[in-house]
C-alpha atoms as a PDB file:
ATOM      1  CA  UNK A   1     -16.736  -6.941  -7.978  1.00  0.00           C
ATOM      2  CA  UNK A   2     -13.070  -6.825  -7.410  1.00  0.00           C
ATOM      3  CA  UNK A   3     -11.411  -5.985  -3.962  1.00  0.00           C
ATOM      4  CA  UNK A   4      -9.896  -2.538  -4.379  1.00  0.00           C
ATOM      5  CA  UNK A   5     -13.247  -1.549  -5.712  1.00  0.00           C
ATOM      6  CA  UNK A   6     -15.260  -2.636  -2.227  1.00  0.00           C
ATOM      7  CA  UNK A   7     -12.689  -1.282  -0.841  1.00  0.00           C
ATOM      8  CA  UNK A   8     -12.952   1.947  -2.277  1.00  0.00           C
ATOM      9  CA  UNK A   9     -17.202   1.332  -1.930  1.00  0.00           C
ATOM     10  CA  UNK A  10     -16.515   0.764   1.862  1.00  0.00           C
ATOM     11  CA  UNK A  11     -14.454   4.399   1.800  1.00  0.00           C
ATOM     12  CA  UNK A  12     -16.931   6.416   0.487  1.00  0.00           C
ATOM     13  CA  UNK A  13     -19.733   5.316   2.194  1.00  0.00           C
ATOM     14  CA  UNK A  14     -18.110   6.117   5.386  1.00  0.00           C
ATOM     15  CA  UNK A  15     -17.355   9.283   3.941  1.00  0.00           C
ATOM     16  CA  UNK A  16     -20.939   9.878   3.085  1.00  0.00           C
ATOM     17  CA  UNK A  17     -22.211   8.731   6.011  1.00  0.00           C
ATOM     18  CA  UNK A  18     -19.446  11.341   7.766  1.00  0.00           C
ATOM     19  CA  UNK A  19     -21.141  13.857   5.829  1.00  0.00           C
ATOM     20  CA  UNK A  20     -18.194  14.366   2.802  1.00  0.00           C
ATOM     21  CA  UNK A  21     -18.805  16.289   0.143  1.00  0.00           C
ATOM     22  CA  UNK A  22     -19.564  15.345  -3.513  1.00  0.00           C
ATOM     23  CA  UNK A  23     -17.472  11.888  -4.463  1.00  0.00           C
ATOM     24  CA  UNK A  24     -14.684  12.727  -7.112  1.00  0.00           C
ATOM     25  CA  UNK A  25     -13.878  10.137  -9.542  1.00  0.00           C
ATOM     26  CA  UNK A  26     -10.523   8.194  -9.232  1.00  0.00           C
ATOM     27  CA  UNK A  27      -8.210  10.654 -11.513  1.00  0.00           C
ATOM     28  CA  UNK A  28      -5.209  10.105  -9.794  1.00  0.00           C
ATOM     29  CA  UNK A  29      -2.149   8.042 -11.557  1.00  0.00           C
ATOM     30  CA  UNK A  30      -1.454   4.729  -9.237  1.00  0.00           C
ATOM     31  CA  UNK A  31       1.560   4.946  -6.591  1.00  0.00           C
ATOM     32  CA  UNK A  32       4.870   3.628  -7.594  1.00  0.00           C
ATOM     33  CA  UNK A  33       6.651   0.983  -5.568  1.00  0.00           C
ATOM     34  CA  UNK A  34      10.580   1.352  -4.463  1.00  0.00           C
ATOM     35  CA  UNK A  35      12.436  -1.972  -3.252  1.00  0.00           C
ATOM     36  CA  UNK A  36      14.397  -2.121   0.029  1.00  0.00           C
ATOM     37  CA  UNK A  37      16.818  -5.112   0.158  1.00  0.00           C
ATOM     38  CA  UNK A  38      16.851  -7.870   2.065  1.00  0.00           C
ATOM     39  CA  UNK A  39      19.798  -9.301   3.827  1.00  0.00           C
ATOM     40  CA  UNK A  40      21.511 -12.963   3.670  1.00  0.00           C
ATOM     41  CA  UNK A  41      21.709 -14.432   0.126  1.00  0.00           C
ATOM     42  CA  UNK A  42      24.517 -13.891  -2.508  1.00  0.00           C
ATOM     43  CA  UNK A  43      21.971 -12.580  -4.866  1.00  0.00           C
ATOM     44  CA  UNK A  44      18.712 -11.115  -3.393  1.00  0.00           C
ATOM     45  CA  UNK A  45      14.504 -11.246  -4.528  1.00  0.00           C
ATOM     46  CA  UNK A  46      13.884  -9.454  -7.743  1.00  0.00           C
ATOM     47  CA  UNK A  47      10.283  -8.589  -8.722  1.00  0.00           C
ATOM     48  CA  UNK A  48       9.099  -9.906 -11.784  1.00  0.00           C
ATOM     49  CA  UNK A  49       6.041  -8.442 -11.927  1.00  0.00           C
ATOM     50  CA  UNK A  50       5.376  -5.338 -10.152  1.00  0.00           C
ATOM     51  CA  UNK A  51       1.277  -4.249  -9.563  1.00  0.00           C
ATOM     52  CA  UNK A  52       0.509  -0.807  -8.712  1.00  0.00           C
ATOM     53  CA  UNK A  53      -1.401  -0.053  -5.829  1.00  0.00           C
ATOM     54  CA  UNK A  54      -4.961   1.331  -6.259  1.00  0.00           C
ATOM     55  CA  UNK A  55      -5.236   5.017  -4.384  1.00  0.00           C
ATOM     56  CA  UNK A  56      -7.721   4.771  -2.361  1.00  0.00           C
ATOM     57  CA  UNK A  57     -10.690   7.534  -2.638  1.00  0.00           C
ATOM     58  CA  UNK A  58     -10.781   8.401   1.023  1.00  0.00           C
ATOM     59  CA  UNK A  59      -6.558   9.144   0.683  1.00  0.00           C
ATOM     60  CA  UNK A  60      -7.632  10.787  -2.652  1.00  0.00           C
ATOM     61  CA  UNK A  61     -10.425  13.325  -1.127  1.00  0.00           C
ATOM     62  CA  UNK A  62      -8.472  14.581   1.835  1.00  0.00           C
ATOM     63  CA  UNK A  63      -5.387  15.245  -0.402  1.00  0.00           C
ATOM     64  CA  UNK A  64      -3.406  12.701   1.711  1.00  0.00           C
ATOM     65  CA  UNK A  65       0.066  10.854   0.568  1.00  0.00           C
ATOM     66  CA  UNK A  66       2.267   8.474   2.576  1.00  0.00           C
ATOM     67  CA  UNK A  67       3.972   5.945   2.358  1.00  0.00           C
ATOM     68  CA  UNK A  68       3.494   1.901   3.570  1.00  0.00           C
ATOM     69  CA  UNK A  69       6.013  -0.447   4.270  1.00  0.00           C
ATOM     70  CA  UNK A  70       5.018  -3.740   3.407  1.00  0.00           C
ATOM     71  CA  UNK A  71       7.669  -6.842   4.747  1.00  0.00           C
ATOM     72  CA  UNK A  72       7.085 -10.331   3.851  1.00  0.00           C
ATOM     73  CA  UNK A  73       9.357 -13.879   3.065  1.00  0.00           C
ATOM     74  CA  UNK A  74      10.085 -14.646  -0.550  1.00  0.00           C
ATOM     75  CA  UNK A  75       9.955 -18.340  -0.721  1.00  0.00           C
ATOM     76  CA  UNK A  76      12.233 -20.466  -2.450  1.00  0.00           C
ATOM     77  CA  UNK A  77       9.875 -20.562  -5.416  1.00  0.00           C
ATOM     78  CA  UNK A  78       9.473 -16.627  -5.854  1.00  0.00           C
ATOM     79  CA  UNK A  79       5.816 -17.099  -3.582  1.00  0.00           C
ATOM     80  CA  UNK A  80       5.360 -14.610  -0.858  1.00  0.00           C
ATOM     81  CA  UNK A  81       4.459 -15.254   2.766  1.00  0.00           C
ATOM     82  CA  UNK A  82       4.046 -13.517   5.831  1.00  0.00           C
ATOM     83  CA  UNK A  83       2.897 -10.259   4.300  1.00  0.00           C
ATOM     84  CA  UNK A  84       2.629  -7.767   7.159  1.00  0.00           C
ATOM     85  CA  UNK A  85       2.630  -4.009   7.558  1.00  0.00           C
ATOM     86  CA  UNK A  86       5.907  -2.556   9.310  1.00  0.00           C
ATOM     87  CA  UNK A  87       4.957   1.092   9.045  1.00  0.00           C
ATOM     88  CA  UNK A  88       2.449   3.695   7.681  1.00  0.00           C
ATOM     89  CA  UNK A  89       3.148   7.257   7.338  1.00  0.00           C
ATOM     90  CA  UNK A  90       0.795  10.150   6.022  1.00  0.00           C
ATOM     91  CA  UNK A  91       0.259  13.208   5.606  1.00  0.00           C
ATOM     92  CA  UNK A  92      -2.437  15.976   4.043  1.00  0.00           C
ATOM     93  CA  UNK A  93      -1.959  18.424   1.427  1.00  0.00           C
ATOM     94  CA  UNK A  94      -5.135  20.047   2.224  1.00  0.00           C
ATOM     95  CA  UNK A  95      -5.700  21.921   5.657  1.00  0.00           C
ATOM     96  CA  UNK A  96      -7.784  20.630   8.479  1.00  0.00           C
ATOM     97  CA  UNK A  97      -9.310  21.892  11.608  1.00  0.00           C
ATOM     98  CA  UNK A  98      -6.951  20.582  14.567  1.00  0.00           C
ATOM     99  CA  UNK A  99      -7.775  18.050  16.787  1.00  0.00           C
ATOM    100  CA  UNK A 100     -11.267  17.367  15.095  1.00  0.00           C
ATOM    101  CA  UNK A 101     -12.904  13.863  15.818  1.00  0.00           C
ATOM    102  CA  UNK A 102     -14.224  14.143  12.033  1.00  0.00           C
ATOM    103  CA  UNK A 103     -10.631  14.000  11.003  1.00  0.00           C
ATOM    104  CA  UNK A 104      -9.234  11.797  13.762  1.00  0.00           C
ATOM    105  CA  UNK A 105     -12.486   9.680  12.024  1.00  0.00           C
ATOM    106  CA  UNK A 106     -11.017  10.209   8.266  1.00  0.00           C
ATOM    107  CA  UNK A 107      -7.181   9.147   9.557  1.00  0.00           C
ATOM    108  CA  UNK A 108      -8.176   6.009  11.172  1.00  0.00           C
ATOM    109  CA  UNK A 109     -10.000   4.719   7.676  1.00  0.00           C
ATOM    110  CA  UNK A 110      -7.557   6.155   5.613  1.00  0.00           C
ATOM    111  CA  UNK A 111      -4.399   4.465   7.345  1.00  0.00           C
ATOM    112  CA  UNK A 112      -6.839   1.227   7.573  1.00  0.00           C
ATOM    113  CA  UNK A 113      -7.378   1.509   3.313  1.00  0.00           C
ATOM    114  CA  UNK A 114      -3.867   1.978   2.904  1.00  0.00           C
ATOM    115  CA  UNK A 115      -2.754  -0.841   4.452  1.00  0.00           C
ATOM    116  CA  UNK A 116      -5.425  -2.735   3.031  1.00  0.00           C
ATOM    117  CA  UNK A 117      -4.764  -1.969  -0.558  1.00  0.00           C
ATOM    118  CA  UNK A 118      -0.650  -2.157   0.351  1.00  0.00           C
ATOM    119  CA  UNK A 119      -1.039  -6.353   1.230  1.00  0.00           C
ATOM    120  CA  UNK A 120      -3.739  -6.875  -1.759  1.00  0.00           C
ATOM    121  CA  UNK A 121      -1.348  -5.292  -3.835  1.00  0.00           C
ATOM    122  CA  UNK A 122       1.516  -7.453  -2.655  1.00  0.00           C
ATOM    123  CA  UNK A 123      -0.037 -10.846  -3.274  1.00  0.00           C
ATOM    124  CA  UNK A 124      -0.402  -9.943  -6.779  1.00  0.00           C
ATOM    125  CA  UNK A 125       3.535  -9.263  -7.584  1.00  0.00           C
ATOM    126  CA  UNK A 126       5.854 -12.094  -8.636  1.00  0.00           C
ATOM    127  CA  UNK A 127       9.323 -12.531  -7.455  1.00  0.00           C
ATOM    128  CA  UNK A 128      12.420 -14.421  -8.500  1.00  0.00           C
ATOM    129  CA  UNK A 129      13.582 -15.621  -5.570  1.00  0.00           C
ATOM    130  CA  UNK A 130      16.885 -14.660  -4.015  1.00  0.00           C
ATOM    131  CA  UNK A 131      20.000 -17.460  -4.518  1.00  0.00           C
ATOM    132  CA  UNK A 132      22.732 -18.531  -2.376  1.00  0.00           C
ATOM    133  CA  UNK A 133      25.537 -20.706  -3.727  1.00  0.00           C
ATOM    134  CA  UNK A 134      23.811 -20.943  -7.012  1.00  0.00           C
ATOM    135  CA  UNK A 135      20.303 -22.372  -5.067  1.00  0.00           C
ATOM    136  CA  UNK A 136      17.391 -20.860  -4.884  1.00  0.00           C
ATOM    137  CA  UNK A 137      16.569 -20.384  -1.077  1.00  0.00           C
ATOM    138  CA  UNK A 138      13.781 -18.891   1.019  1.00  0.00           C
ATOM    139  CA  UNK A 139      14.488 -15.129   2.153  1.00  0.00           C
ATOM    140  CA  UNK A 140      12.888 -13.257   5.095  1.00  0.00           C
ATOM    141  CA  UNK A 141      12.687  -9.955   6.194  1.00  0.00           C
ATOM    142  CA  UNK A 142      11.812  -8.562   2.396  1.00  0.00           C
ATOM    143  CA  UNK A 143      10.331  -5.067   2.265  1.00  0.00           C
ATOM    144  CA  UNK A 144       8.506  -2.742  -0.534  1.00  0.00           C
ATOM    145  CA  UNK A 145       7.532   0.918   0.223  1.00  0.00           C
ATOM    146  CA  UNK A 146       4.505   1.965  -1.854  1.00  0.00           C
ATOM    147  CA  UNK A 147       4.277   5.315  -2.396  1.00  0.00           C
ATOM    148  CA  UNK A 148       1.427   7.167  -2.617  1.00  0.00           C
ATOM    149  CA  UNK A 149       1.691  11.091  -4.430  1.00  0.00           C
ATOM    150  CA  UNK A 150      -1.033  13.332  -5.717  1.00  0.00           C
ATOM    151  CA  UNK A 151      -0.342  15.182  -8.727  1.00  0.00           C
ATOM    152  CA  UNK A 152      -0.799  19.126  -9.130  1.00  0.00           C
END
C-alpha cells in the first residue's frame, strides 16, 4: 500500500476512534506548489518535476487549508537533502466549538499529516540544480510552499 494512503488510513481511524462522522471519499483536487528562491548562485534550482501533494482526509473533513513550508539543499546533481519543515499554517472553513480538546485533538493530527505528506511529497520532485559560473553547485536554504485549498 503506498504511503499517502496509510497515511490517510492512520487519519481516519483516529477520526473514528474520536468519534467523526461518516468518512467522505477524497474529492478534493491536489494542492498546488509555489517556489520561493533561494539565495547565492547566478542561476538558481528549477523543478523538473513537480508532484502534488495528497490532501489529507483529516484536513479534508474539518474543511481545513494551510499552507507548509518545506526547506531543503538541492545538491549539485538536482538530489534533495535536508528536507525539513520551516512552518505550518491552518485554518478551518467550517466552525468549531472553542477551546474543545476534540479539536485541539483534530489540529495536532492534522498539522502532523500535513507535514507528513509535505516531505513525502518533496522527495518525489526533481530539480535542476542551481549554477554558478557555468557549474553546477550545491544550494541550501531552498523552500516550496504547498498549498492546500478546498473548492466550493
Amino acid at each position: 500500500m503506498e504511503r499517502r494512503h496509510l497515511i490517510a488510513c492512520g487519519a481516519i481511524v483516529s477520526l473514528l476512534a474520536l468519534g467523526a462522522c461518516a468518512i467522505q471519499p477524497n474529492t478534493k483536487p491536489p494542492a498546488k506548489a509555489v517556489t520561493s528562491p533561494a539565495s547565492g548562485t547566478n542561476r538558481e534550482p528549477v523543478p523538473l518535476q513537480r508532484v502534488p501533494p495528497f490532501y489529507p482526509a483529516i484536513a479534508q473533513l474539518q474543511g481545513i487549508e494551510g499552507n507548509v513550508k518545506v526547506c531543503f539543499t538541492v545538491e549539485a546533481d538536482g538530489a534533495l537533502a535536508n528536507l525539513h519543515i520551516t512552518k505550518v499554517e491552518f485554518q478551518r472553513t467550517k466552525p468549531v466549538i472553542p477551546g474543545s480538546a476534540y479539536n485541539q485533538a483534530f489540529d495536532r493530527a492534522t498539522q502532523e499529516a500535513l507535514k507528513a505528506e509535505a516531505v513525502y511529497t518533496m522527495t518525489h520532485w526533481k530539480f535542476k540544480p542551481g549554477h554558478e559560473n557555468g557549474n553546477p553547485v550545491k544550494t541550501p536554504d531552498t523552500c516550496q510552499i504547498l498549498k492546500y485549498r478546498l473548492k466550493g
